[in-house]
C-alpha atoms as a PDB file:
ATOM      1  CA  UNK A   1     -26.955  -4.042 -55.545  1.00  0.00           C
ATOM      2  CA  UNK A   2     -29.194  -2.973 -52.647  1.00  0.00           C
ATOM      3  CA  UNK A   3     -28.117  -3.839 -49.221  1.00  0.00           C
ATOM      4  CA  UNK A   4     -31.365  -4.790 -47.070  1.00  0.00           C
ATOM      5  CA  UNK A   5     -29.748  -3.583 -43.956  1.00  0.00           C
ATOM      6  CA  UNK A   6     -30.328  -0.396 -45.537  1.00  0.00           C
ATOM      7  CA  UNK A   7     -33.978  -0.539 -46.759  1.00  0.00           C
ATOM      8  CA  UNK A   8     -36.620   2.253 -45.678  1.00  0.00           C
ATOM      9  CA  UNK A   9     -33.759   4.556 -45.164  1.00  0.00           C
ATOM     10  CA  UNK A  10     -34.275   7.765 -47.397  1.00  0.00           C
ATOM     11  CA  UNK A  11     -30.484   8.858 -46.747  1.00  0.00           C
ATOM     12  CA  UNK A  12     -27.405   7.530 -45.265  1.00  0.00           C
ATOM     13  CA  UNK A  13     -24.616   9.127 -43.841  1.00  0.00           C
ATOM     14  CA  UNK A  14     -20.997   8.027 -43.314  1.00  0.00           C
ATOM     15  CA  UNK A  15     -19.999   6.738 -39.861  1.00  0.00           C
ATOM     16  CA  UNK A  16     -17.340   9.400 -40.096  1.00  0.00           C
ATOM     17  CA  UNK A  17     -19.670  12.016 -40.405  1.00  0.00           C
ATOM     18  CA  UNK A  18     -21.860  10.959 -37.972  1.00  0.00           C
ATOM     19  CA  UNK A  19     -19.185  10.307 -35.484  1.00  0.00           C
ATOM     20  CA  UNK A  20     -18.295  14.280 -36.206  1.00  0.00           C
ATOM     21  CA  UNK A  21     -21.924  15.619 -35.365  1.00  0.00           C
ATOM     22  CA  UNK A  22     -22.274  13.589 -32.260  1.00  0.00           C
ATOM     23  CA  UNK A  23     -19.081  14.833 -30.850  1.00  0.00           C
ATOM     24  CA  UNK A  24     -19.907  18.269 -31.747  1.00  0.00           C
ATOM     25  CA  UNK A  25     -22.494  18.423 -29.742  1.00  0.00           C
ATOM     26  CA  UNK A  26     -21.514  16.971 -26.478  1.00  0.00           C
ATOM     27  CA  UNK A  27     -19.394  18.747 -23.867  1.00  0.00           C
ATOM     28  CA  UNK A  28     -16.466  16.591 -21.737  1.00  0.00           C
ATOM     29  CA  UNK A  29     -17.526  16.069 -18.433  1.00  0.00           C
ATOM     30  CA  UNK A  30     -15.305  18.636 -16.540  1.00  0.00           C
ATOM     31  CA  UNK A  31     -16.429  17.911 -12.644  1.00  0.00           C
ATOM     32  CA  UNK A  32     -13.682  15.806 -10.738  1.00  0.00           C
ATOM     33  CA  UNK A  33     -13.662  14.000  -7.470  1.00  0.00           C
ATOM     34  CA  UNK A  34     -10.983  12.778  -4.766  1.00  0.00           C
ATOM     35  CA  UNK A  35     -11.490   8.855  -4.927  1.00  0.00           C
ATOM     36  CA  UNK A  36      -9.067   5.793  -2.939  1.00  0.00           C
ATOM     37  CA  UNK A  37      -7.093   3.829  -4.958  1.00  0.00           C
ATOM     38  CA  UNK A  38      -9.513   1.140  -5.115  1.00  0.00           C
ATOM     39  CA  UNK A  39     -12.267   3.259  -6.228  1.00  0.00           C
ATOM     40  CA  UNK A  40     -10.147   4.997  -8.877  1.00  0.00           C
ATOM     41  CA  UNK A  41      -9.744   1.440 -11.324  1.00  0.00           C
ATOM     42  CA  UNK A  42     -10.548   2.630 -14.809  1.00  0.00           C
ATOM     43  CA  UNK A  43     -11.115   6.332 -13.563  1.00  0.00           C
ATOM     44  CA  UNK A  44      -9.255   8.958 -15.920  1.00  0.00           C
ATOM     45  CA  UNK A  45      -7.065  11.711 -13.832  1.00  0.00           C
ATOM     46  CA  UNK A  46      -7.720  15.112 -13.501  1.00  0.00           C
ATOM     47  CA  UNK A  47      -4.697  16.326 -12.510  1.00  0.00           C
ATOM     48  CA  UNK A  48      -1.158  14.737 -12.509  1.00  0.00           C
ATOM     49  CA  UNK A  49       0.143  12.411 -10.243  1.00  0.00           C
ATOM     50  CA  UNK A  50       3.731  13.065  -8.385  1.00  0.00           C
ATOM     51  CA  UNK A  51       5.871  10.499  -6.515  1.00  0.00           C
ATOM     52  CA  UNK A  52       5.874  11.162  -3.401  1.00  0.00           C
ATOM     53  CA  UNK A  53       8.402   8.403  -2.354  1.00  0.00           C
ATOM     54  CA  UNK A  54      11.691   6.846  -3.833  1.00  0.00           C
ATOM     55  CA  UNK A  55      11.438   3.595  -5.368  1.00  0.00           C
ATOM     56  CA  UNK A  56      13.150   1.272  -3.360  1.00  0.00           C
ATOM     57  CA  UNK A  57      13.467   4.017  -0.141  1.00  0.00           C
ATOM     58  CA  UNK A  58      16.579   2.200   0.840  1.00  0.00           C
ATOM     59  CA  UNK A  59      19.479   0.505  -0.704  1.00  0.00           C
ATOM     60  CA  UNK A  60      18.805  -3.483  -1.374  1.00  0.00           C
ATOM     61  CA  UNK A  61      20.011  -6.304  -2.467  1.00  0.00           C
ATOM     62  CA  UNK A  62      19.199  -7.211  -6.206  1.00  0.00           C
ATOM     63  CA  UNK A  63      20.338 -10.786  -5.303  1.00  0.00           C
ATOM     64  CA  UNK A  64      20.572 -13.363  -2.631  1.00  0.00           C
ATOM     65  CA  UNK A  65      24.377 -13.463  -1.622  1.00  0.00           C
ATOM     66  CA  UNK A  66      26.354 -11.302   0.915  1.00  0.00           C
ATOM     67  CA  UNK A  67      27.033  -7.905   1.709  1.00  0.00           C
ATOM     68  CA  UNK A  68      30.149  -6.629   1.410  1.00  0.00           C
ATOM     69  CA  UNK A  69      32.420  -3.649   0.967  1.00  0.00           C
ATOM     70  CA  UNK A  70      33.802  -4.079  -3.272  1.00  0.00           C
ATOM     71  CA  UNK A  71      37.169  -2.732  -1.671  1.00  0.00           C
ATOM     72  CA  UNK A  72      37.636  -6.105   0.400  1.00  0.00           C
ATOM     73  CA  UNK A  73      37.331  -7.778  -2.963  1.00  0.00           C
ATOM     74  CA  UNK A  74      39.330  -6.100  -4.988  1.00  0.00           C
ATOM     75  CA  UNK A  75      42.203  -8.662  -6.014  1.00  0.00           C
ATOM     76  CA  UNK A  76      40.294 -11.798  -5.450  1.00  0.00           C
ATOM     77  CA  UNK A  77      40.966 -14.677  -8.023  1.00  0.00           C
ATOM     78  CA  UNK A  78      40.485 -18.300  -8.066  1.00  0.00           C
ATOM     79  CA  UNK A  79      44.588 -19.036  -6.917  1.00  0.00           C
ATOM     80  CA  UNK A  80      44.007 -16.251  -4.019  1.00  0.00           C
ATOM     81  CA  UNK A  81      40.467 -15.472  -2.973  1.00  0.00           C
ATOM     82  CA  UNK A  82      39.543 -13.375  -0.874  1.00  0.00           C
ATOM     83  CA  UNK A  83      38.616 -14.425   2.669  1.00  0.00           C
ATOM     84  CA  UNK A  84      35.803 -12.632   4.803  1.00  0.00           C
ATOM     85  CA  UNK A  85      34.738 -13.181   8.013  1.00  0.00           C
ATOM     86  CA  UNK A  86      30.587 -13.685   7.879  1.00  0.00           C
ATOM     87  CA  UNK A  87      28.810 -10.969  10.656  1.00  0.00           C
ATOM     88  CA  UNK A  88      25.947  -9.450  11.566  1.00  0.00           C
ATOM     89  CA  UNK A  89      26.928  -6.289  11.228  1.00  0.00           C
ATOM     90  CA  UNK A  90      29.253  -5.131   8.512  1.00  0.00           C
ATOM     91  CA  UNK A  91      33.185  -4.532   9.550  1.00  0.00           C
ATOM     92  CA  UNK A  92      36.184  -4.503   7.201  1.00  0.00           C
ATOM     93  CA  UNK A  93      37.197  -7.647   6.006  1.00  0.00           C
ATOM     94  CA  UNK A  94      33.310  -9.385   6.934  1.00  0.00           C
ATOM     95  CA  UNK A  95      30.447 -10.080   5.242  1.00  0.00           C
ATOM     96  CA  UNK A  96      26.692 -10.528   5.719  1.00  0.00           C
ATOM     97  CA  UNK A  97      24.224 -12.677   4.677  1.00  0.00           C
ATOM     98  CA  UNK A  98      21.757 -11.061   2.340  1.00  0.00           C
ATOM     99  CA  UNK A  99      18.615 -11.987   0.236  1.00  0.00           C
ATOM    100  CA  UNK A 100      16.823 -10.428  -2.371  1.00  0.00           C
ATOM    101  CA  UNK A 101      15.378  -6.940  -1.562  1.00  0.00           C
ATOM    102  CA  UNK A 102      17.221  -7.010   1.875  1.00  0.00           C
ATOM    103  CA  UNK A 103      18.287  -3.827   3.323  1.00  0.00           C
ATOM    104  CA  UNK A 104      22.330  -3.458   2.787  1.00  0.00           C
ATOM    105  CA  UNK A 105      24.152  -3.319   6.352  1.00  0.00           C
ATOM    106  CA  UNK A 106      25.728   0.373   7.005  1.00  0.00           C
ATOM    107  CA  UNK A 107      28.920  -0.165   4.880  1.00  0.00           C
ATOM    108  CA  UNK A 108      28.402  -2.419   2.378  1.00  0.00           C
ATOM    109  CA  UNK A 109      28.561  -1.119  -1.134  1.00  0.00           C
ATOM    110  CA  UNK A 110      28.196  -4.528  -3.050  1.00  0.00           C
ATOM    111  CA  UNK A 111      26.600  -7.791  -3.357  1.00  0.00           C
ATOM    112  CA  UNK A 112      28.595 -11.302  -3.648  1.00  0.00           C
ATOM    113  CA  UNK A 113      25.865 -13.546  -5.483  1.00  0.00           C
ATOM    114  CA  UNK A 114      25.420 -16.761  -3.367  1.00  0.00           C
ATOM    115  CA  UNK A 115      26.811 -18.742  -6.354  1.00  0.00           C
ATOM    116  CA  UNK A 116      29.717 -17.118  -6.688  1.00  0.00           C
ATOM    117  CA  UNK A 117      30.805 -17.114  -2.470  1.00  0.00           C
ATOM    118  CA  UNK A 118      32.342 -20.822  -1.209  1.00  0.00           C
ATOM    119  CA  UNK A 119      31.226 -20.857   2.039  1.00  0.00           C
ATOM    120  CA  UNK A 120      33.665 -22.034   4.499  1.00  0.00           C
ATOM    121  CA  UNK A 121      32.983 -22.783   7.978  1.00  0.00           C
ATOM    122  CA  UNK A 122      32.353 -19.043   9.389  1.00  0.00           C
ATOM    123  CA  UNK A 123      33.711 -17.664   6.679  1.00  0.00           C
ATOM    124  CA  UNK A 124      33.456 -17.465   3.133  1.00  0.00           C
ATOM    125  CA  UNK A 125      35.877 -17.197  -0.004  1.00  0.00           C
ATOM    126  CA  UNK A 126      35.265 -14.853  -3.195  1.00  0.00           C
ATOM    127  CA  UNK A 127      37.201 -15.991  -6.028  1.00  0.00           C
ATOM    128  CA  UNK A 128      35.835 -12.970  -8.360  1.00  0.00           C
ATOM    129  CA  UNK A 129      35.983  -9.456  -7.319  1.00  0.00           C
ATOM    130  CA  UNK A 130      32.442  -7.307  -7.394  1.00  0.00           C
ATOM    131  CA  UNK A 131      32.435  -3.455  -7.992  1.00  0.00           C
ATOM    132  CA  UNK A 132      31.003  -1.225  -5.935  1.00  0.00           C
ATOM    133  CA  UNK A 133      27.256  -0.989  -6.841  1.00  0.00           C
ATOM    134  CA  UNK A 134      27.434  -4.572  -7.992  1.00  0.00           C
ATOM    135  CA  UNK A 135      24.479  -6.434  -7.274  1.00  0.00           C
ATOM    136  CA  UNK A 136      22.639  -3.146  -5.744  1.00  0.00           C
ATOM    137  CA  UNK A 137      19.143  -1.731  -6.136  1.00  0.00           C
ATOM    138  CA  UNK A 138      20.026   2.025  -5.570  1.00  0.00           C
ATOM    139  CA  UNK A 139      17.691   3.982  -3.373  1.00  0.00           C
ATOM    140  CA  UNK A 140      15.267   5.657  -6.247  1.00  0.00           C
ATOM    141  CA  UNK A 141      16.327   2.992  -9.197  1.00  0.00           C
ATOM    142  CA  UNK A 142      12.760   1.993 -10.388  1.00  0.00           C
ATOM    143  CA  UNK A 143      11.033   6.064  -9.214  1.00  0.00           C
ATOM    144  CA  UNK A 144      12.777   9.275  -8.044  1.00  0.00           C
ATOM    145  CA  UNK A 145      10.236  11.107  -5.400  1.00  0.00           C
ATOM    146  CA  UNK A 146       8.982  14.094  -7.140  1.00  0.00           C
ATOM    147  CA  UNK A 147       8.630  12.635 -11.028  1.00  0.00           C
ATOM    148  CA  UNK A 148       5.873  12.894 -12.773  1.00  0.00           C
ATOM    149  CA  UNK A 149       3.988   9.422 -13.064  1.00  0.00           C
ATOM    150  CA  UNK A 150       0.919  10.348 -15.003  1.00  0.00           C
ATOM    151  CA  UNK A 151      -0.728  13.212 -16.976  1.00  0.00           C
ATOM    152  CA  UNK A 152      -4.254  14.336 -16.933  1.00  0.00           C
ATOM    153  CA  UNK A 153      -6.367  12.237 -19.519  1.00  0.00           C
ATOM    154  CA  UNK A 154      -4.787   8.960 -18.433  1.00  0.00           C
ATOM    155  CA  UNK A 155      -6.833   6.313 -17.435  1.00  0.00           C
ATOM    156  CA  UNK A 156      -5.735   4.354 -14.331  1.00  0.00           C
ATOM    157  CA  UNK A 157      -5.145   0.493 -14.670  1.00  0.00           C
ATOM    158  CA  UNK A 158      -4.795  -1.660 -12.028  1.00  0.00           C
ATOM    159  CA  UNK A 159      -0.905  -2.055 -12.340  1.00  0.00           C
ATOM    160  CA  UNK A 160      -1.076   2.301 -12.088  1.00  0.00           C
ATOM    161  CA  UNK A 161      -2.717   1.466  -9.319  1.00  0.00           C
ATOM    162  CA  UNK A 162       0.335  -0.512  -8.203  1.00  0.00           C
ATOM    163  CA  UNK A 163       2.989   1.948  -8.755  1.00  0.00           C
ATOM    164  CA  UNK A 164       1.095   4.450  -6.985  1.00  0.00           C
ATOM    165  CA  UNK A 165       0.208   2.779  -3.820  1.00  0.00           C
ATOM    166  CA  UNK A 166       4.348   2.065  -4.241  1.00  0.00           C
ATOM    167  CA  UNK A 167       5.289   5.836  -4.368  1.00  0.00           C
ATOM    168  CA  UNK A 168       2.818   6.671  -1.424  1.00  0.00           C
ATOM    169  CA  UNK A 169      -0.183   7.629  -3.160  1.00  0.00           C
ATOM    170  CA  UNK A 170      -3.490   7.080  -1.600  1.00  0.00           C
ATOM    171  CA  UNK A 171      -5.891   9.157  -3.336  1.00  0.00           C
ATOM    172  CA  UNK A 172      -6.183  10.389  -7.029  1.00  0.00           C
ATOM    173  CA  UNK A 173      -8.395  13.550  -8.532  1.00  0.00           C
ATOM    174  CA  UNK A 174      -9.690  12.102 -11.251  1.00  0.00           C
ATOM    175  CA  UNK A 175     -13.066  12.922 -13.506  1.00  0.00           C
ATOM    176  CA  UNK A 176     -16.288  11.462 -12.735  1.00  0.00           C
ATOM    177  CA  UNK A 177     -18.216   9.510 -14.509  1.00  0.00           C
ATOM    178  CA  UNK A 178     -20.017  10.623 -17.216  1.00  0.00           C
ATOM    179  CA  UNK A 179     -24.234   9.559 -16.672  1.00  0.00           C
ATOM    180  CA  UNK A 180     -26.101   8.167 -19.434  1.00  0.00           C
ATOM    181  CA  UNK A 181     -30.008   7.680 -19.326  1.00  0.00           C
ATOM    182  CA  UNK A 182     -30.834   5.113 -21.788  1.00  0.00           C
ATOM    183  CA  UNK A 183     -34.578   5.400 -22.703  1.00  0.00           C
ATOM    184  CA  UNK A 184     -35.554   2.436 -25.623  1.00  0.00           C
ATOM    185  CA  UNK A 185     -38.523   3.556 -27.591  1.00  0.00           C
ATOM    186  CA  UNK A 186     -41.056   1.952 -29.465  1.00  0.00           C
ATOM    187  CA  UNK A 187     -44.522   0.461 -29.818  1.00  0.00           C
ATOM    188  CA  UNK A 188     -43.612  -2.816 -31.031  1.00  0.00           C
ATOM    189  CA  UNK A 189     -40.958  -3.736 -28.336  1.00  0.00           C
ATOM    190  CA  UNK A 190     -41.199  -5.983 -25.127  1.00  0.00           C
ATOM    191  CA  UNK A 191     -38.609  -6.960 -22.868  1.00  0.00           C
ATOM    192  CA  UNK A 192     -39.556 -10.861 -23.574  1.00  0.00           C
ATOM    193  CA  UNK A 193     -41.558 -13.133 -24.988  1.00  0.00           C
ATOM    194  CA  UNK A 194     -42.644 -11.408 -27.806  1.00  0.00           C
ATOM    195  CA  UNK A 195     -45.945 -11.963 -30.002  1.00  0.00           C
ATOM    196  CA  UNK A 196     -46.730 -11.712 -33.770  1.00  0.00           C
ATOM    197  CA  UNK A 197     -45.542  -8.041 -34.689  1.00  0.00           C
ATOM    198  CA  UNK A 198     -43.385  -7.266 -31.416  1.00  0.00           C
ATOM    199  CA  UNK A 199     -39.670  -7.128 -31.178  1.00  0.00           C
ATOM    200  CA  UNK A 200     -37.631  -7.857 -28.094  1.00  0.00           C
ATOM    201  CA  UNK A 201     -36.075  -4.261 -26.765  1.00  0.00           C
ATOM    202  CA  UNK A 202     -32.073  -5.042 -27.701  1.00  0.00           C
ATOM    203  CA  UNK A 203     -30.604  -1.693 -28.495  1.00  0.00           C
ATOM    204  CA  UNK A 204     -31.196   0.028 -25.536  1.00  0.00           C
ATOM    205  CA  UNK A 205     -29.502  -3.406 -23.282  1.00  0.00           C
ATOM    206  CA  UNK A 206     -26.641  -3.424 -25.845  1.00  0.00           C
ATOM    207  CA  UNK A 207     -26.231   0.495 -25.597  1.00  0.00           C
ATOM    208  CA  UNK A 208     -26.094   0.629 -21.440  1.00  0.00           C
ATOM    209  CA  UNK A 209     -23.331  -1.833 -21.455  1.00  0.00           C
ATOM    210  CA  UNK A 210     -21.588  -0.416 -23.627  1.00  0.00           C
ATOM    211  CA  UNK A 211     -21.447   2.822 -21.707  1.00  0.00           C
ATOM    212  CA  UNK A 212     -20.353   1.061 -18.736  1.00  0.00           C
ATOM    213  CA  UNK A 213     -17.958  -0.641 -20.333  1.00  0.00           C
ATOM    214  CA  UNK A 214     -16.115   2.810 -21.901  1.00  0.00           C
ATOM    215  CA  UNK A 215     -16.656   4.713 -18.309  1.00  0.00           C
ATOM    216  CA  UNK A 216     -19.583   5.651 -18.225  1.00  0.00           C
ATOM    217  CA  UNK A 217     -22.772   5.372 -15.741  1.00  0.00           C
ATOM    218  CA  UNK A 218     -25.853   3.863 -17.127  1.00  0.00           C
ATOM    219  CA  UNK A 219     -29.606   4.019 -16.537  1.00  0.00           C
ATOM    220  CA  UNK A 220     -31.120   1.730 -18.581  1.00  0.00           C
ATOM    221  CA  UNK A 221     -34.743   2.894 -18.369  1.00  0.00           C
ATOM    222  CA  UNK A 222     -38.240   0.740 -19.385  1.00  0.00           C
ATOM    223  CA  UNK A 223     -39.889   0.720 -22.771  1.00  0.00           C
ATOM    224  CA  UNK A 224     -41.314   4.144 -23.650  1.00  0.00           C
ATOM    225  CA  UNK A 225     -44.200   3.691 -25.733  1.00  0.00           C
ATOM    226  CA  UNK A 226     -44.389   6.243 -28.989  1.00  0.00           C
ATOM    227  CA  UNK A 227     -46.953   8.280 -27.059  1.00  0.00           C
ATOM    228  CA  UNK A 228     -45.766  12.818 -27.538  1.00  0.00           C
ATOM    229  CA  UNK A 229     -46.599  12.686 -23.367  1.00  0.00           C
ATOM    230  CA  UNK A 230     -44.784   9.991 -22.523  1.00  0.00           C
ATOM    231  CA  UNK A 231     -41.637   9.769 -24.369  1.00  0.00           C
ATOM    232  CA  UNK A 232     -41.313  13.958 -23.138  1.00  0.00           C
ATOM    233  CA  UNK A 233     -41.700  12.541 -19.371  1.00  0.00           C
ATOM    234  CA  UNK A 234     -39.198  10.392 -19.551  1.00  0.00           C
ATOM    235  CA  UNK A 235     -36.568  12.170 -21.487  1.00  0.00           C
ATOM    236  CA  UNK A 236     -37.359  15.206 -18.637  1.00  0.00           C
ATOM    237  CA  UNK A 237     -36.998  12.361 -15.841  1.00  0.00           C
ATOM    238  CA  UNK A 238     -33.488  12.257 -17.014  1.00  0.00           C
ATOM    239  CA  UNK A 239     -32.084  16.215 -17.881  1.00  0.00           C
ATOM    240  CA  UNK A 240     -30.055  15.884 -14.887  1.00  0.00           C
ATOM    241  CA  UNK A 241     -28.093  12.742 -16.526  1.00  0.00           C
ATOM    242  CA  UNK A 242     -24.859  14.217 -18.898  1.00  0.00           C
ATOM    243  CA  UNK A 243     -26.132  12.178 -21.889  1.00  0.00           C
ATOM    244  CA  UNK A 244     -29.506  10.728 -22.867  1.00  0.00           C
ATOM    245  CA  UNK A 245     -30.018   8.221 -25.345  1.00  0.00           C
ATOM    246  CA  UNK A 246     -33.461   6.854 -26.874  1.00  0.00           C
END
């Protein structure tokens, strides 16, 4: 059964096929650019991308509660908890008030969850011992300064942009943007209201947004009328584009 999409074409070829030619003939855009993290949304790297900060830089709290040092705990139970002292600063046998991503005083090596502490006056009771490293976010837990984040090829989305502003990245190398001219063709089209025997110019609309939309920059030029003159002006008007399509 004939397919009328197909009509008037002498010869078709499979989209695999002509997906193979295509690709054969272009060349990956190899120039690369320095941009801000802003800039670099959707932008695929260059080079790779290298912590250059821990993630957290400082021992924190994973948990509202209070500082202290495990040792002072050790023991604790609900018949004979153990009593500490709450301070500003950390001694033996005290404890200080903490909330979530808080720095941890010099000396304190765990975290009593807020739920778990009966506060008493100026002081506070721990019926269940912590460990040291209880209750801790570690000083390079979630990144190590020096890893590798990202490889060339990837491209950046906005929670990579995130992480790197996190790890002290500011800039990125990253490829630029490949440039399209789009150039639609034909006698019969107009860009709107079309009479008996025209055709409203679609393909070329469709085909520039779609090359914005996969990373690419896109001219999307007037009609070109099927005149030999014409159509080689405006393909030459745009030589110094990567890509042109018509």
């Amino acid at each position: 059964m004939n397919d009328v999409r197909t009509s008037g074409f002498k010869r078709l070829t499979r989209l695999e096929t002509a997906r193979e030619r295509l690709l054969d003939r272009i060349d990956p855009v190899e120039r690369s650019e320095s941009v801000g993290l802003v800039a670099a949304d959707g932008c695929v790297l260059a080079e790779s991308v290298v912590a250059d900060r821990d993630v957290p830089h400082y021992p924190r709290a994973a948990m509202d509660g209070f500082a202290v040092r495990a040792a002072d705990t050790f023991g604790a139970s609900r018949r004979s908890p153990a009593v500490l002292r709450q301070e500003e600063t950390l001694d033996p046998g005290t404890a200080t008030r903490v909330h979530t991503g808080s720095e941890l005083p010099e000396g304190a090596d765990a975290v009593v969850m807020v739920e778990h502490a009966e506060i008493v006056g100026e002081e506070i009771e721990v019926a269940d011992p912590v460990a040291a490293g209880e209750n801790v976010a570690p000083v390079g837990e979630n990144v190590r300064a020096g890893r590798e984040l990202y490889e060339p090829g990837h491209r950046l989305r906005p929670s990579d942009l995130g992480l790197l502003k996190s790890v002290g990245v500011d800039e990125v190398s990253v490829y630029e943007f490949p440039t399209v001219g789009v150039v639609p063709t034909g006698e019969e089209l107009v860009q709107a209201d079309p009479e008996p025997g025209e055709i409203v110019e679609t393909n070329g609309l469709t085909t520039s947004r779609y090359v914005e939309r996969w990373g690419g920059r896109a001219t999307y030029r007037e009609i070109v009328t099927d005149d030999r003159a014409a159509l080689r002006a405006a393909i030459e008007r745009d030589l110094t584009k990567d890509l042109v399509v018509t």
